[in-house]
C-alpha atoms as a PDB file:
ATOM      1  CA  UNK A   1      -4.360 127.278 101.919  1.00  0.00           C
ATOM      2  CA  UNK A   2      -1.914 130.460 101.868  1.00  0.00           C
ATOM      3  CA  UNK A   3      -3.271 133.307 103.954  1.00  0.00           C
ATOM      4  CA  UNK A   4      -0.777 135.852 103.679  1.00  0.00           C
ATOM      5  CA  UNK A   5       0.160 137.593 100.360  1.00  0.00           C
ATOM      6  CA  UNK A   6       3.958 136.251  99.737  1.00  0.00           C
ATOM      7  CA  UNK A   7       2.541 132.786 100.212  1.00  0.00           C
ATOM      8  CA  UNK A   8      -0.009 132.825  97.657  1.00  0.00           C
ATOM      9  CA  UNK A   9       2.829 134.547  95.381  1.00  0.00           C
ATOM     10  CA  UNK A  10       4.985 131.633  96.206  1.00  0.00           C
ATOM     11  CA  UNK A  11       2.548 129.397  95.351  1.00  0.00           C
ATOM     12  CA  UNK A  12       2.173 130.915  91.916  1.00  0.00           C
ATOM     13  CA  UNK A  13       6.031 130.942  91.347  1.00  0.00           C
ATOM     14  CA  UNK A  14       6.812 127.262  92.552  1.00  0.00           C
ATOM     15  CA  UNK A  15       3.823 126.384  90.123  1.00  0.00           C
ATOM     16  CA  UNK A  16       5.262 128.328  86.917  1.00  0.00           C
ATOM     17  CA  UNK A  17       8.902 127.305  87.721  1.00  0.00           C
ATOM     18  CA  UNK A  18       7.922 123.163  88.335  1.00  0.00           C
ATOM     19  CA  UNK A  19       6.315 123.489  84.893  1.00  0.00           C
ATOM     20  CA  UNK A  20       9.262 124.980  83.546  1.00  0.00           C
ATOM     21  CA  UNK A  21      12.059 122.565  84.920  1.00  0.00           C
ATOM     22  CA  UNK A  22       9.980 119.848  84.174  1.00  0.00           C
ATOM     23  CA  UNK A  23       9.552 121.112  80.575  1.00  0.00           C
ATOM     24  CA  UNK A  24      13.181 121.469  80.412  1.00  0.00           C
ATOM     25  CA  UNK A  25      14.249 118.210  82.160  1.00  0.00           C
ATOM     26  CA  UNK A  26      12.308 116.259  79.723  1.00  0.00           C
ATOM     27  CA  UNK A  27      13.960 117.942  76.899  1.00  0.00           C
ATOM     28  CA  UNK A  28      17.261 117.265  77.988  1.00  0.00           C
ATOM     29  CA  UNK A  29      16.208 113.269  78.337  1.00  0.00           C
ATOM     30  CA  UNK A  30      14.701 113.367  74.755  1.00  0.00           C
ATOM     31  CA  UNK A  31      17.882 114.657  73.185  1.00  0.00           C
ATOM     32  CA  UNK A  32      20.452 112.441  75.060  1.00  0.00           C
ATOM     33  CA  UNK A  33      17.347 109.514  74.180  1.00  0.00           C
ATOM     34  CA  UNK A  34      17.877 110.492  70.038  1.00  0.00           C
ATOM     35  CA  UNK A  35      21.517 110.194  70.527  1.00  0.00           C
ATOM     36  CA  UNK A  36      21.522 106.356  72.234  1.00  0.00           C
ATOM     37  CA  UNK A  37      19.342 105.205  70.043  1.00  0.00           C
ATOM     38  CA  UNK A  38      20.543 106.399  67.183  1.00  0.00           C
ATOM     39  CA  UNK A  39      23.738 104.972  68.265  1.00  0.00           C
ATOM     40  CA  UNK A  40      22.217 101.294  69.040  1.00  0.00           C
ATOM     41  CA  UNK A  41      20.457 101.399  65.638  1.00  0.00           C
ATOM     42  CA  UNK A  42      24.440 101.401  64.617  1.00  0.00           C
ATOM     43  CA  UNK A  43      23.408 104.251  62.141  1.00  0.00           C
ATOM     44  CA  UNK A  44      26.771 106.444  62.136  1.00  0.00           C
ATOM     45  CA  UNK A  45      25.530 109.542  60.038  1.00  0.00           C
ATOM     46  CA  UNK A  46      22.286 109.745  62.321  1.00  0.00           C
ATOM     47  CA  UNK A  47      24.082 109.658  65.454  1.00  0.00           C
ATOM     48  CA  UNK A  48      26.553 112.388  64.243  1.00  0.00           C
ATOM     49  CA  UNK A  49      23.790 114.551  63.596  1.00  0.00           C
ATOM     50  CA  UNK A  50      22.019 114.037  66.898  1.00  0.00           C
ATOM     51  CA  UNK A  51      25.003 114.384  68.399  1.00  0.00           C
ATOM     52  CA  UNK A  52      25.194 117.926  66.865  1.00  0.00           C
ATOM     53  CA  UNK A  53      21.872 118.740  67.890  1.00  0.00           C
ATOM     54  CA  UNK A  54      22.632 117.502  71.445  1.00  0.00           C
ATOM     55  CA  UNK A  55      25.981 119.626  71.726  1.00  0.00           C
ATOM     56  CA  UNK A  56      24.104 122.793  70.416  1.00  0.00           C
ATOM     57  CA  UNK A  57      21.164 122.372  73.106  1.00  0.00           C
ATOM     58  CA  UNK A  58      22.768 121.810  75.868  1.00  0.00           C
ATOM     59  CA  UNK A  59      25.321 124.290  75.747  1.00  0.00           C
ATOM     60  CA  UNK A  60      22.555 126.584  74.414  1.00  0.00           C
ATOM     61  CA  UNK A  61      21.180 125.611  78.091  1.00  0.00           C
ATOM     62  CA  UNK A  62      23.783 126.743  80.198  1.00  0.00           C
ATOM     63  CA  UNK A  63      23.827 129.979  78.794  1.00  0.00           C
ATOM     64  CA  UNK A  64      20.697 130.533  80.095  1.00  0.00           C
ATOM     65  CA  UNK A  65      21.570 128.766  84.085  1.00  0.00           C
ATOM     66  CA  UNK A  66      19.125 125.590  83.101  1.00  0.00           C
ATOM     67  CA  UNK A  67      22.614 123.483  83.254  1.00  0.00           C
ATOM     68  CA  UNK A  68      25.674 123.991  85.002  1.00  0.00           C
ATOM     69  CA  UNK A  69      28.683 123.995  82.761  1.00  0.00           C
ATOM     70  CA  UNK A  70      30.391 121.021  83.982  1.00  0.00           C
ATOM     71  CA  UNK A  71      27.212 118.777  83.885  1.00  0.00           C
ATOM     72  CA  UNK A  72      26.614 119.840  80.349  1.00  0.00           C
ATOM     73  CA  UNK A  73      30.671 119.162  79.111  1.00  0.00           C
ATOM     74  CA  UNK A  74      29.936 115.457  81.010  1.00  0.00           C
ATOM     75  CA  UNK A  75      26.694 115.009  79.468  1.00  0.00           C
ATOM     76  CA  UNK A  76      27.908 115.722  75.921  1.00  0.00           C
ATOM     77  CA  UNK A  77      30.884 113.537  76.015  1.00  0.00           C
ATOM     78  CA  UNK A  78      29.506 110.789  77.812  1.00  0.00           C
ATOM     79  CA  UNK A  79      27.525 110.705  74.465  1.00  0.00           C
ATOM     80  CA  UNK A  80      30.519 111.243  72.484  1.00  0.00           C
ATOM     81  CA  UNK A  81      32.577 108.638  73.658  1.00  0.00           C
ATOM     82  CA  UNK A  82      29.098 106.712  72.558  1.00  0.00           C
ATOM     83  CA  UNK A  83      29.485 107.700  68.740  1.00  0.00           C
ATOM     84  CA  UNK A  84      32.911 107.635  68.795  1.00  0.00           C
ATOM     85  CA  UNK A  85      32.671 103.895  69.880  1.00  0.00           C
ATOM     86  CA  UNK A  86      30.321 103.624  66.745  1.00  0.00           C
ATOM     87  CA  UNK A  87      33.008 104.961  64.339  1.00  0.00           C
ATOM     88  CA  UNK A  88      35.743 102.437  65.550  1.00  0.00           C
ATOM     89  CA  UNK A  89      33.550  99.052  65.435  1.00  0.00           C
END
């Protein structure tokens, strides 16, 4: 246990900052999860509109330094490429 005063207020800030990436990190693998499947259920119209959702969200995130830019721009079109692939077949 933490005896001086910093280290119990680090111990409060690594606490409210794990439950914050973790909320975070498990939103961004539920909206790149509603995009795949809604691309291997071969349902065009739903996977356009997740992938709208997913564009909007995680761009939203690097605005606010959850995301860096460039793993956002490969996240989203990774998953692009995915319902593009849909539209062609």
């Amino acid at each position: 246990m933490a005896h001086h005063k910093s280290a119990i207020k680090r111990i409060r800030q690594t606490a409210k900052r794990t439950t914050r990436n973790r909320y975070y990190k498990t939103r961004i693998k539920n909206i790149v999860k509603a995009v795949v499947t809604a691309v291997e259920s071969g349902d065009k119209e739903a996977a356009e509109n997740a992938m709208k959702i997913a564009n909007r969200e995680l761009h939203k995130y690097v605005s606010k330094g959850i995301l860096k830019k460039n793993t956002a721009a490969r996240k989203v079109s990774r998953l692009q490429t995915k319902v593009n692939a849909l539209g062609a077949a």
